[in-house]
Protein backbone atom coordinates (compact mmCIF):
# COMPACT_ATOMS: atom_id res chain seq x y z
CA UNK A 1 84.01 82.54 102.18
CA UNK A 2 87.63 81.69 102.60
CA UNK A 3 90.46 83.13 100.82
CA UNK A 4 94.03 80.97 100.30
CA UNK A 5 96.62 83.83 101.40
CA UNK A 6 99.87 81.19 101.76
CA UNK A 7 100.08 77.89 100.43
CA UNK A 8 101.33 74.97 103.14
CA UNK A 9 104.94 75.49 100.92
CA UNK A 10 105.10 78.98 101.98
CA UNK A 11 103.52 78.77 105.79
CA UNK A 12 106.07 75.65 106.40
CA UNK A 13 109.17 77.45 105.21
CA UNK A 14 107.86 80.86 107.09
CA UNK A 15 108.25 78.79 109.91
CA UNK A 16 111.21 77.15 109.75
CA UNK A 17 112.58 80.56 109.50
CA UNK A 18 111.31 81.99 112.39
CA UNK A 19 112.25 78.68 114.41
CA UNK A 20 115.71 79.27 113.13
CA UNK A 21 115.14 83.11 113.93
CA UNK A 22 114.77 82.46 117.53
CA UNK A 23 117.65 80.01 118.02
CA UNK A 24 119.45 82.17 116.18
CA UNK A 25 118.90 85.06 118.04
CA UNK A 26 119.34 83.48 121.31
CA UNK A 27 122.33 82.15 120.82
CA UNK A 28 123.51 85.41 119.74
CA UNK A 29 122.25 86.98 122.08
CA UNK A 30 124.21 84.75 124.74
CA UNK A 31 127.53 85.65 122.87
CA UNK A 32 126.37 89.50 122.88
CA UNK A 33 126.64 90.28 126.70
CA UNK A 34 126.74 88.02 129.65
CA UNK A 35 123.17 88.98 130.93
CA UNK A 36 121.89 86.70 128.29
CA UNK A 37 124.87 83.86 129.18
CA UNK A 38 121.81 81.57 130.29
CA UNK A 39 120.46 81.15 127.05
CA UNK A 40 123.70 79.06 126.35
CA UNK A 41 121.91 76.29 128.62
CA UNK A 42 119.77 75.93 125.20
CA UNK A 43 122.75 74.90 123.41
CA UNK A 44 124.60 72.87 125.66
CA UNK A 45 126.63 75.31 126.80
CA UNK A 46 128.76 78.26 125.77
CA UNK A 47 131.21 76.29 123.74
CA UNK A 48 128.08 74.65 121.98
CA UNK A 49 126.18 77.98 121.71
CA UNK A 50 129.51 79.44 119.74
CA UNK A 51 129.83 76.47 117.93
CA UNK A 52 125.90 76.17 116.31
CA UNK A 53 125.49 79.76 116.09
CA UNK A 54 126.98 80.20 112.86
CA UNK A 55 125.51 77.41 111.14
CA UNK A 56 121.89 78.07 112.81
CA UNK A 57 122.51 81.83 111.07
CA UNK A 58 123.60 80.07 107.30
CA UNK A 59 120.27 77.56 107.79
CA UNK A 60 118.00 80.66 108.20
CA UNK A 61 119.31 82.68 105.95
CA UNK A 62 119.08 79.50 103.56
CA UNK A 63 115.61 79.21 104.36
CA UNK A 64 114.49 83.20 104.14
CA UNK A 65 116.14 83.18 100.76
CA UNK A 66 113.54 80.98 99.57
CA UNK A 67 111.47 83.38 100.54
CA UNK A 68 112.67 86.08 98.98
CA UNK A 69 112.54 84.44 95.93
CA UNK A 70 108.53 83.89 96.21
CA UNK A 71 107.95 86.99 97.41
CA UNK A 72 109.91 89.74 96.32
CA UNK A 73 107.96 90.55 93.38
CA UNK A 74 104.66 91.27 95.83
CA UNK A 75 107.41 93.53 97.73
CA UNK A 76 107.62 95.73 95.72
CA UNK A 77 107.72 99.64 96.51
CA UNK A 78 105.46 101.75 94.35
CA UNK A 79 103.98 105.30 94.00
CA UNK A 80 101.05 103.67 95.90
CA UNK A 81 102.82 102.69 98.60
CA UNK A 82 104.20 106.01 99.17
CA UNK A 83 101.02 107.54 99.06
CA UNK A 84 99.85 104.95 101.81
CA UNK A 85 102.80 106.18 104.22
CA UNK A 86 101.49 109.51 104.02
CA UNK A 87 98.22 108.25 105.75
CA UNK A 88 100.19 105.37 107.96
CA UNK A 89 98.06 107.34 111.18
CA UNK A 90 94.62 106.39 109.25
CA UNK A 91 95.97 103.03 109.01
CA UNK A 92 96.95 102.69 112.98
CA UNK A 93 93.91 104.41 113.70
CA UNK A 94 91.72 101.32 111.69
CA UNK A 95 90.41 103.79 109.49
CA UNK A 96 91.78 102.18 106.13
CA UNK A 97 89.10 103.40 104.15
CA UNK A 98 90.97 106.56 103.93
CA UNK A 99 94.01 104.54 102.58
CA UNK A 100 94.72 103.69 99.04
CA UNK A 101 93.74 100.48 97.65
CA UNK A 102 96.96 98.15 97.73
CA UNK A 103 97.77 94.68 96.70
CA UNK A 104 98.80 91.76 98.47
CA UNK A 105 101.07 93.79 101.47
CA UNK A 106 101.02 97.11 102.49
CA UNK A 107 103.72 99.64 102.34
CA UNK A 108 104.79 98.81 106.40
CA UNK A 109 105.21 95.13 105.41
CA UNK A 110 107.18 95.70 102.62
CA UNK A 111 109.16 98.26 104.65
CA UNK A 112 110.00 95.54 106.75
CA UNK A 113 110.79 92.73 104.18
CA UNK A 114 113.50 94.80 102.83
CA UNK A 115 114.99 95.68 106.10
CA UNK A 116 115.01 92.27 106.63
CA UNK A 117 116.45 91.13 103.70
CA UNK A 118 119.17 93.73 104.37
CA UNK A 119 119.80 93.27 107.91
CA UNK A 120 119.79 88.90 106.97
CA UNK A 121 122.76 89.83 104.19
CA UNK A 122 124.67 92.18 106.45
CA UNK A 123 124.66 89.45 109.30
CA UNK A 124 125.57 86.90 106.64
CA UNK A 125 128.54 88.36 105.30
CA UNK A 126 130.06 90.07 108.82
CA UNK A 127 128.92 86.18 110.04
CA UNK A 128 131.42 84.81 107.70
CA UNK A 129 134.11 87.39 108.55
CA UNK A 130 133.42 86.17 112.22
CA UNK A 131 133.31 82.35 111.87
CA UNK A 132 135.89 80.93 114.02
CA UNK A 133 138.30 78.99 113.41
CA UNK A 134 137.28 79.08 109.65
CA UNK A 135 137.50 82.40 108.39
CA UNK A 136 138.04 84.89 110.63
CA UNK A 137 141.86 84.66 110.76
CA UNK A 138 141.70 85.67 107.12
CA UNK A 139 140.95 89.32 107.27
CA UNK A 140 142.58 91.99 109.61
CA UNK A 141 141.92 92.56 112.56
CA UNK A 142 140.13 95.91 111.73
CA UNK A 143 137.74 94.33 109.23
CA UNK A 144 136.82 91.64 112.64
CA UNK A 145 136.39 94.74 114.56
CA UNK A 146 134.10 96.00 112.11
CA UNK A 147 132.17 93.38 111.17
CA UNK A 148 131.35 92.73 115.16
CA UNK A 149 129.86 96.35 115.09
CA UNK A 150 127.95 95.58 111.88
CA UNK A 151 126.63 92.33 112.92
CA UNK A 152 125.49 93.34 116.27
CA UNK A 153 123.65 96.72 114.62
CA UNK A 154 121.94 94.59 112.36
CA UNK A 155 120.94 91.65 115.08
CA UNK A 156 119.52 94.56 117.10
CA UNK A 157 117.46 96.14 113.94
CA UNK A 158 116.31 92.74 112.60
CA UNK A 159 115.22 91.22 116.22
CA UNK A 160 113.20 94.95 116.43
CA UNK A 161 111.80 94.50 112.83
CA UNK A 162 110.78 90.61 114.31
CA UNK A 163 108.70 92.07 117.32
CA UNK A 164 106.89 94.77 115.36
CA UNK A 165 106.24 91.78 112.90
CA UNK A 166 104.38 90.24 115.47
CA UNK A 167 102.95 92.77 117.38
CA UNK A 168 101.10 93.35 114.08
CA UNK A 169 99.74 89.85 113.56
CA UNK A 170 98.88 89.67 116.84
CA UNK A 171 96.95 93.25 116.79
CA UNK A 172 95.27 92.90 113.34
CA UNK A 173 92.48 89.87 113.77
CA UNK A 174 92.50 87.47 111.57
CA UNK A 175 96.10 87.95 110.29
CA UNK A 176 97.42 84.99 112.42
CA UNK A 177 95.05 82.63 110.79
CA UNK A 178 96.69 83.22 107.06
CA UNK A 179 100.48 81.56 108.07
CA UNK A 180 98.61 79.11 110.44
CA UNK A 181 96.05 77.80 108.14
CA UNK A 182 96.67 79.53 104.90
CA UNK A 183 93.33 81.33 104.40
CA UNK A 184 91.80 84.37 105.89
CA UNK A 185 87.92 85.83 105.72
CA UNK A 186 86.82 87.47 102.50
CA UNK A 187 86.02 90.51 104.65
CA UNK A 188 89.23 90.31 105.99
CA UNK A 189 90.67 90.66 102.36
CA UNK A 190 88.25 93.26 101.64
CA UNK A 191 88.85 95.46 104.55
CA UNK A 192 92.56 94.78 104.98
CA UNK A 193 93.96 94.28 100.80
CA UNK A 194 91.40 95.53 98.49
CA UNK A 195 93.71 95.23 95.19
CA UNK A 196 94.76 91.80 96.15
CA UNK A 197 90.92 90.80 97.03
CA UNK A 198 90.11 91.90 93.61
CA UNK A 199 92.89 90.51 92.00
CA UNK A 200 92.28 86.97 93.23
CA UNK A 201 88.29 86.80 93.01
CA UNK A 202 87.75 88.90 90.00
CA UNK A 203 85.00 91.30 92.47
């Protein structure tokens, strides 16, 4: 028996975050240091890499707002998920039996949906302080310097917070299948989500 996890609304805008993600983070990455100057070939070019940056940034952030706003609710911390931190080595171990039931995500995901919902509203704001030639020559020159530190921090966290995102649909089977087609395994929902399983078959 199948299970819908994501409904094609919610798998199509997951993506066209994390397509916006990546050019994102290229780009950036290409204005960061000139090791990564190569990725400008993406772009166009450096001046073209500068130029689309920003607005690649505002179109993902446009896009991971929307998903905020479906999914904060299911993000949210409880005394549960504290309890399930305690036994986070069960849970890398498999052995998630040990672990208390939890709903839709776990505590790790939801860890990592505020970070990112941080880290997105830091880079938008320092982004705008940034954004040449339309607002940076606003603010000082101290409140630039800052908000280059800022941004780059939270590029660096967010881009980690990405990998370990993957890593983990990768490394838990099954999990890829839910943003690709939308449904996973009833084990899987058994095993992986108990509360949620019960929640949406009434076991």
């Amino acid at each position: 028996m199948m299970i819908e996890r994501y409904t094609a609304a919610e798998r199509a805008n997951h993506w066209m975050v994390a397509v916006f993600f990546v050019l994102a983070a290229l780009s950036g990455l290409a204005l960061f240091h000139p090791s990564f100057f190569f990725f400008t070939q993406l772009f166009g070019g450096g001046p073209w890499a500068r130029i689309l940056h920003p607005f690649i940034g505002v179109v993902m952030f446009f896009f991971f707002l929307i998903s905020i706003l479906w999914f904060w609710e299911d993000n949210r911390v409880t005394h549960t998920d504290r309890k399930w931190m305690a036994h986070i080595r069960d849970f890398i171990a498999n052995r998630e039996r040990n672990l208390p039931e939890i709903g839709k995500y776990n505590a790790a995901q939801k860890y990592l949906f505020w970070v990112m919902v941080v880290t997105m509203l830091l880079l938008l704001v320092t982004g705008f302080i940034l954004w040449r030639p339309y607002f940076a020559s606003s603010f000082p020159i101290w409140l630039n310097r800052a908000a280059v530190v800022v941004h780059s921090l939270s590029a660096f966290v967010l881009i980690m917070g990405i990998i370990a995102h993957v890593y983990a649909a990768i490394w838990v089977k099954g999990t890829l299948r839910a943003m690709t087609r939308g449904t996973v395994t009833e084990a899987w929902a058994r095993h992986h989500h108990r509360g949620w399983y019960r929640k949406v078959t009434g076991k």
